[in-house]
PDB file of N, CA and C in Angstrom:
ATOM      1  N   UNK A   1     -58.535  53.997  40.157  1.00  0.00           N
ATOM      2  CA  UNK A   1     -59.210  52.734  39.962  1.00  0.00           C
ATOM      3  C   UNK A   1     -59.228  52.349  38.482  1.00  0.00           C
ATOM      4  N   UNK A   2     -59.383  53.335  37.553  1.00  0.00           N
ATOM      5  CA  UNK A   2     -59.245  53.418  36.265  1.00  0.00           C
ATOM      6  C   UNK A   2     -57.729  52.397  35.784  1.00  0.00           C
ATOM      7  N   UNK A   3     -56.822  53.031  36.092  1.00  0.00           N
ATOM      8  CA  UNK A   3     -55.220  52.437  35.620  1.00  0.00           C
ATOM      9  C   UNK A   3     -55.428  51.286  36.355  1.00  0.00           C
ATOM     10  N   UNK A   4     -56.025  50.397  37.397  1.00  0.00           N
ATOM     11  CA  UNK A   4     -56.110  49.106  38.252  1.00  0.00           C
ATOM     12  C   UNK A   4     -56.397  48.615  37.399  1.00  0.00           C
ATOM     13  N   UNK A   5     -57.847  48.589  36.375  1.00  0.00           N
ATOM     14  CA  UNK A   5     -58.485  47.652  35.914  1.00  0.00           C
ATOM     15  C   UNK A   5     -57.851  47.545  34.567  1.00  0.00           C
ATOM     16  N   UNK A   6     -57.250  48.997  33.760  1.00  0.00           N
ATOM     17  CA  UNK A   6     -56.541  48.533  32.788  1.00  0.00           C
ATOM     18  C   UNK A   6     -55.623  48.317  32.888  1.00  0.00           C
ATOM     19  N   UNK A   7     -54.942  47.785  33.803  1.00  0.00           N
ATOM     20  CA  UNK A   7     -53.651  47.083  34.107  1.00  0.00           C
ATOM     21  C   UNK A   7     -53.766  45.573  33.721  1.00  0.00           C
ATOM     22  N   UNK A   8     -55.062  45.276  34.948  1.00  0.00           N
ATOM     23  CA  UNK A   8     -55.720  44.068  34.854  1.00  0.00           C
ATOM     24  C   UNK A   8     -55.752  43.269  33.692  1.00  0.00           C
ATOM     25  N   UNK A   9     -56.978  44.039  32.789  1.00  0.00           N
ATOM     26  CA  UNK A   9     -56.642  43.920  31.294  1.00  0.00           C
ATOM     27  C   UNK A   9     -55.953  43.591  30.648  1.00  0.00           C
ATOM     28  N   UNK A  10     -54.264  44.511  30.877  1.00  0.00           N
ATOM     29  CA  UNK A  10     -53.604  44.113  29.963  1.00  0.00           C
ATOM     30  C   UNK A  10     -52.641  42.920  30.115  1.00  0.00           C
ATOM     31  N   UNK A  11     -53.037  42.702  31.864  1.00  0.00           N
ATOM     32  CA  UNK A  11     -51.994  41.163  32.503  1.00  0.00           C
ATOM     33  C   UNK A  11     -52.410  40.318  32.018  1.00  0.00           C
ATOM     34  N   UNK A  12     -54.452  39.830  32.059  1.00  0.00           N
ATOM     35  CA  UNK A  12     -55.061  39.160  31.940  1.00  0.00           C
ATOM     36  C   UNK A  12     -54.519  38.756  29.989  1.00  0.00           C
ATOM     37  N   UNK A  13     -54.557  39.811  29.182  1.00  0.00           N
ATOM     38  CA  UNK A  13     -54.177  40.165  27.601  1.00  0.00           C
ATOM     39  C   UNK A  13     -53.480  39.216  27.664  1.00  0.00           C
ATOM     40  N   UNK A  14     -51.969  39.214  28.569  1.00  0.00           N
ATOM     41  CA  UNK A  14     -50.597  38.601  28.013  1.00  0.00           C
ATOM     42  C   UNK A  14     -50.754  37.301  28.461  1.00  0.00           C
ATOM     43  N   UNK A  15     -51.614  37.360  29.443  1.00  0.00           N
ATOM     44  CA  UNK A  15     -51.681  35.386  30.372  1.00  0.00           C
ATOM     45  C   UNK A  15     -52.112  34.648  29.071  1.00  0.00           C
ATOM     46  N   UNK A  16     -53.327  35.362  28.200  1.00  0.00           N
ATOM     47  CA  UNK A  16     -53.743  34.397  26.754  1.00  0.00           C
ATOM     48  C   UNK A  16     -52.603  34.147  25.914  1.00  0.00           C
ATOM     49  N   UNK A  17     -52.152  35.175  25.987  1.00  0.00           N
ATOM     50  CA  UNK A  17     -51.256  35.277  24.707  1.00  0.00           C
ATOM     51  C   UNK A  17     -50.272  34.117  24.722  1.00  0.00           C
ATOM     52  N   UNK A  18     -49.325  34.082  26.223  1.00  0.00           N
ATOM     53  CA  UNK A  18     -48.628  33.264  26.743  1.00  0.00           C
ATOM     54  C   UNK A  18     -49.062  31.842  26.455  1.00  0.00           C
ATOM     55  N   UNK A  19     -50.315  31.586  27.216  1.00  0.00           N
ATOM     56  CA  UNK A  19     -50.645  30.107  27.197  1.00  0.00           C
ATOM     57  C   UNK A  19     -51.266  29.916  25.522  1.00  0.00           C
ATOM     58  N   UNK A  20     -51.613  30.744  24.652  1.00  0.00           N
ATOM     59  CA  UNK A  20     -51.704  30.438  23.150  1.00  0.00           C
ATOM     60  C   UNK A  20     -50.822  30.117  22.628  1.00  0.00           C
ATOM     61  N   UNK A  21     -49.392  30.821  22.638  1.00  0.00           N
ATOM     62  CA  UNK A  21     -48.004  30.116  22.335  1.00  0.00           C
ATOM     63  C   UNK A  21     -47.666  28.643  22.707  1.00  0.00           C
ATOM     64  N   UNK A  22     -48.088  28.537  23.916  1.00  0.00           N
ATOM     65  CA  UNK A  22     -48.058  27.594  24.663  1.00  0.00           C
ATOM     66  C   UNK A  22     -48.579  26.120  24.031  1.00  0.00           C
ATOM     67  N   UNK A  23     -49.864  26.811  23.746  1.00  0.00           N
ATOM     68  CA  UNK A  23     -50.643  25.717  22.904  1.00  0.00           C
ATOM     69  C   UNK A  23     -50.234  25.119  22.109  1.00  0.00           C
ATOM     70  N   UNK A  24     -50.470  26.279  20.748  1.00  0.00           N
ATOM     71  CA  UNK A  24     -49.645  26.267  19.210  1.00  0.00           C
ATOM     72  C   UNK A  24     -47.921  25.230  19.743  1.00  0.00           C
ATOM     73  N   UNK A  25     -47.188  25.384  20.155  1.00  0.00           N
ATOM     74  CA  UNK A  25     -45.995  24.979  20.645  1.00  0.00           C
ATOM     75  C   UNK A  25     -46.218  23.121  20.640  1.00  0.00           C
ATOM     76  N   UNK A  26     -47.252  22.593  21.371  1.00  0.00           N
ATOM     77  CA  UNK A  26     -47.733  21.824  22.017  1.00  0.00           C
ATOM     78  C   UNK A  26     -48.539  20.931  20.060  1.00  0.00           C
ATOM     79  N   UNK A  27     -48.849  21.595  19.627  1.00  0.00           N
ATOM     80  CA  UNK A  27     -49.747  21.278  18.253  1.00  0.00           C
ATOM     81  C   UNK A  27     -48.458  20.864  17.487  1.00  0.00           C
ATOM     82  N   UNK A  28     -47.899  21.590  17.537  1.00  0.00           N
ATOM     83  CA  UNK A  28     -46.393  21.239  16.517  1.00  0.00           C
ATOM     84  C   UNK A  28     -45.657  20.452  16.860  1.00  0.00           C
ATOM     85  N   UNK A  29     -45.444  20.067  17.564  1.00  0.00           N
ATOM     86  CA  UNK A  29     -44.899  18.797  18.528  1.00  0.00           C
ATOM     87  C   UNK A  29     -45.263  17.389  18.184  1.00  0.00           C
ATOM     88  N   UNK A  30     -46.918  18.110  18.494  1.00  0.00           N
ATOM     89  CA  UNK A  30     -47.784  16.360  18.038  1.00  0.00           C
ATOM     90  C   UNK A  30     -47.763  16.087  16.690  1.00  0.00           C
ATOM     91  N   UNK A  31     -48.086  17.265  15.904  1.00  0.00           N
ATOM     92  CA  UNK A  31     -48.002  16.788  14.563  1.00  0.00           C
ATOM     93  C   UNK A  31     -46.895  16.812  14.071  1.00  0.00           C
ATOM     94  N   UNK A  32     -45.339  17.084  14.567  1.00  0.00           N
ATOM     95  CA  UNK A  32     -44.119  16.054  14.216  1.00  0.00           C
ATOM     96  C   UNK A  32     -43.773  14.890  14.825  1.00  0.00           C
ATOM     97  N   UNK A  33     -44.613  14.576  15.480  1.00  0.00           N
ATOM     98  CA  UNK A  33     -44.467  13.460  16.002  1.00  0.00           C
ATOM     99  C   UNK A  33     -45.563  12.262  15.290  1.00  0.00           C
ATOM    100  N   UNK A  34     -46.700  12.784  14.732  1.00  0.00           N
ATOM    101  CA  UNK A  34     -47.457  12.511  14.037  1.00  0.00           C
ATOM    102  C   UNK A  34     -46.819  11.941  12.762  1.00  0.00           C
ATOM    103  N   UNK A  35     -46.334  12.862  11.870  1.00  0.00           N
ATOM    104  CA  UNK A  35     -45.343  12.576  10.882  1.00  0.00           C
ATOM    105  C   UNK A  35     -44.326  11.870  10.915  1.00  0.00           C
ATOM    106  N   UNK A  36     -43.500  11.993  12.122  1.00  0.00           N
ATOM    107  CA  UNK A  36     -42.711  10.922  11.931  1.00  0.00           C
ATOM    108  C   UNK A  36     -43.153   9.114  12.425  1.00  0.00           C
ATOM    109  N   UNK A  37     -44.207   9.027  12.638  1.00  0.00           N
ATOM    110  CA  UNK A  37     -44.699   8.038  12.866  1.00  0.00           C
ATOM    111  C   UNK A  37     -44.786   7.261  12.059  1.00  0.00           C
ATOM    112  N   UNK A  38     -45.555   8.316  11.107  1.00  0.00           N
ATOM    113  CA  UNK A  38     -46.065   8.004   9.594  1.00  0.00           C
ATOM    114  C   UNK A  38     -45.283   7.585   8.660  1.00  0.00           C
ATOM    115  N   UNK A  39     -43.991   8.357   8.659  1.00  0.00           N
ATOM    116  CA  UNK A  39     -42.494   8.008   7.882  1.00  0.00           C
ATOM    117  C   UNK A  39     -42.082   6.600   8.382  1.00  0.00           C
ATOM    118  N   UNK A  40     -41.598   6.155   9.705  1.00  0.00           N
ATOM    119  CA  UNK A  40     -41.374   5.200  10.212  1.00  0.00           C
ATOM    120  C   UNK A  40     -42.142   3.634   9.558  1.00  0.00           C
ATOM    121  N   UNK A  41     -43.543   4.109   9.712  1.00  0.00           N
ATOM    122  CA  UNK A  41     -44.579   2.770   9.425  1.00  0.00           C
ATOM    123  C   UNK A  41     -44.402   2.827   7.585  1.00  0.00           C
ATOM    124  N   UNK A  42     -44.220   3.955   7.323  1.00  0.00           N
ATOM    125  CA  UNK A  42     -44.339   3.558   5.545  1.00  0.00           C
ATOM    126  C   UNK A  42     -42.647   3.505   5.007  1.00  0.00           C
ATOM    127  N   UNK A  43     -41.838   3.784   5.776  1.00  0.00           N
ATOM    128  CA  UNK A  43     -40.439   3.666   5.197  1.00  0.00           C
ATOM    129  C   UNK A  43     -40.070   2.063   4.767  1.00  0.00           C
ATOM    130  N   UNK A  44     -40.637   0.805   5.788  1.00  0.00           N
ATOM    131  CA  UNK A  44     -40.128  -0.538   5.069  1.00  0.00           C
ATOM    132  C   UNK A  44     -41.097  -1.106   3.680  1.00  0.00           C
ATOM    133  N   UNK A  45     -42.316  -0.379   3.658  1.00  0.00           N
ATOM    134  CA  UNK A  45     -42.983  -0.868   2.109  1.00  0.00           C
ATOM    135  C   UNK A  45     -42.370  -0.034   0.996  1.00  0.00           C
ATOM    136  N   UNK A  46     -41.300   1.455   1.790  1.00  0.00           N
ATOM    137  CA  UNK A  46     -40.976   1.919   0.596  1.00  0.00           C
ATOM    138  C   UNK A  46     -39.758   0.990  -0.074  1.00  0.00           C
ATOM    139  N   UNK A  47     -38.754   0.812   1.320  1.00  0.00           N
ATOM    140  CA  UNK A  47     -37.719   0.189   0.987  1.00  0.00           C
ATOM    141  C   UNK A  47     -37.512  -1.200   0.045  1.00  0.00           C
ATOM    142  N   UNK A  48     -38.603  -1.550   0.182  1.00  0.00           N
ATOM    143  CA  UNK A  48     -38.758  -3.054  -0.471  1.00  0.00           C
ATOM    144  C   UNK A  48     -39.454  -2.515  -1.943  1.00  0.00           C
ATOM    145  N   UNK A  49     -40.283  -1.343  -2.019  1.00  0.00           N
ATOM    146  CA  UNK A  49     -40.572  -1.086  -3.233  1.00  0.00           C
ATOM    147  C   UNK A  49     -39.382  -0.410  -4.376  1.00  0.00           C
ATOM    148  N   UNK A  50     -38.234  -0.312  -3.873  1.00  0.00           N
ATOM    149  CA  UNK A  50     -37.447   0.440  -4.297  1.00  0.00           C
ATOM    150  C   UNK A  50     -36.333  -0.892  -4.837  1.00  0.00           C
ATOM    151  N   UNK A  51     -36.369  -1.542  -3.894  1.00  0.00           N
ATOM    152  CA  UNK A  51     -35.566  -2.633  -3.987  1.00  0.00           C
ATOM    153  C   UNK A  51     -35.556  -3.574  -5.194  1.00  0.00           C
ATOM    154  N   UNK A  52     -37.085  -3.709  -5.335  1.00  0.00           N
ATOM    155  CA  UNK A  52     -38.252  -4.761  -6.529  1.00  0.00           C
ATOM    156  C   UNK A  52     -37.855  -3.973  -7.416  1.00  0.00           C
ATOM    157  N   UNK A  53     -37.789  -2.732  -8.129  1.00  0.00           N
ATOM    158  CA  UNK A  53     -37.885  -1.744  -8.792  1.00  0.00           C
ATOM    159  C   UNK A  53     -36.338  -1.822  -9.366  1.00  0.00           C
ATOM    160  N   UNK A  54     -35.404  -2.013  -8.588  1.00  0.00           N
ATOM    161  CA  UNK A  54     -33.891  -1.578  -8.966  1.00  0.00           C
ATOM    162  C   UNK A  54     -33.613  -2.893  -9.354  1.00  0.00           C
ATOM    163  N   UNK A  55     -34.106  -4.258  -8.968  1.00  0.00           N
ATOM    164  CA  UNK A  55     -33.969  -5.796  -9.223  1.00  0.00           C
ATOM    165  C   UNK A  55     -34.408  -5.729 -10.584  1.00  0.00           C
ATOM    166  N   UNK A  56     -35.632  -5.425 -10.796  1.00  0.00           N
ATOM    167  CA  UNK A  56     -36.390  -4.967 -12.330  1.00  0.00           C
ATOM    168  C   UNK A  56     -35.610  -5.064 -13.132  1.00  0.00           C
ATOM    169  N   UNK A  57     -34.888  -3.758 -12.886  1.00  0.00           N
ATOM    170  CA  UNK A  57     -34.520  -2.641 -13.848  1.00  0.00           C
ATOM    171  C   UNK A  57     -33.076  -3.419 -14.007  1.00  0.00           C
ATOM    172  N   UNK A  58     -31.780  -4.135 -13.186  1.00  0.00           N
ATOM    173  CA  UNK A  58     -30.680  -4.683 -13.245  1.00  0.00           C
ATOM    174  C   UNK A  58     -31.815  -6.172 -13.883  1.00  0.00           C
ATOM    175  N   UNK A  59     -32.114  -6.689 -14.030  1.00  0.00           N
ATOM    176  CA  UNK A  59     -32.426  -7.691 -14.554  1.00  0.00           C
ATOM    177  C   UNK A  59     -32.825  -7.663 -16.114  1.00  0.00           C
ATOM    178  N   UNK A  60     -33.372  -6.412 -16.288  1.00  0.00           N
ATOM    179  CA  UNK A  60     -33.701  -6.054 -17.775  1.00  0.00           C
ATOM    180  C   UNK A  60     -32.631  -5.869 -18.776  1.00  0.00           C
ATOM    181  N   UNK A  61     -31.346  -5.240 -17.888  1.00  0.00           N
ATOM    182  CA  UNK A  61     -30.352  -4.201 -18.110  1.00  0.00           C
ATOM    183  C   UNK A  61     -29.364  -6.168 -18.891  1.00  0.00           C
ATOM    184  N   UNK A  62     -29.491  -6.685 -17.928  1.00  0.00           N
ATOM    185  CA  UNK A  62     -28.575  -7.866 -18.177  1.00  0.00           C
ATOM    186  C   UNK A  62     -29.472  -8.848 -19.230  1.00  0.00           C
TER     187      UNK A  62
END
């Protein structure tokens, strides 16, 4: 009965372990998906800031 329950134990052990990977897996996902959201929505104020910036700088130059 002894080896039953620490069997138990150690199935019950790996079922966490499993669905913790599981989780973590699931977290990293969202927060690259998170990020690239973020890239997406701020990439056209960069593009136009880069743009103003290089117009600047060729306008000074001439």
């Amino acid at each position: 009965m002894k080896n039953l329950s620490l069997l138990s134990k150690c199935l019950n052990s790996a079922s966490a372990v499993q669905r913790q990977k599981g989780a973590t897996m699931i977290e990293y996902v969202l927060l690259a998906a998170l990020i690239g959201v973020v890239v997406a929505l701020a990439l056209p104020a960069l593009t136009t800031a880069i743009t103003t910036a290089f117009g600047t700088i060729a306008g000074e130059i001439n």
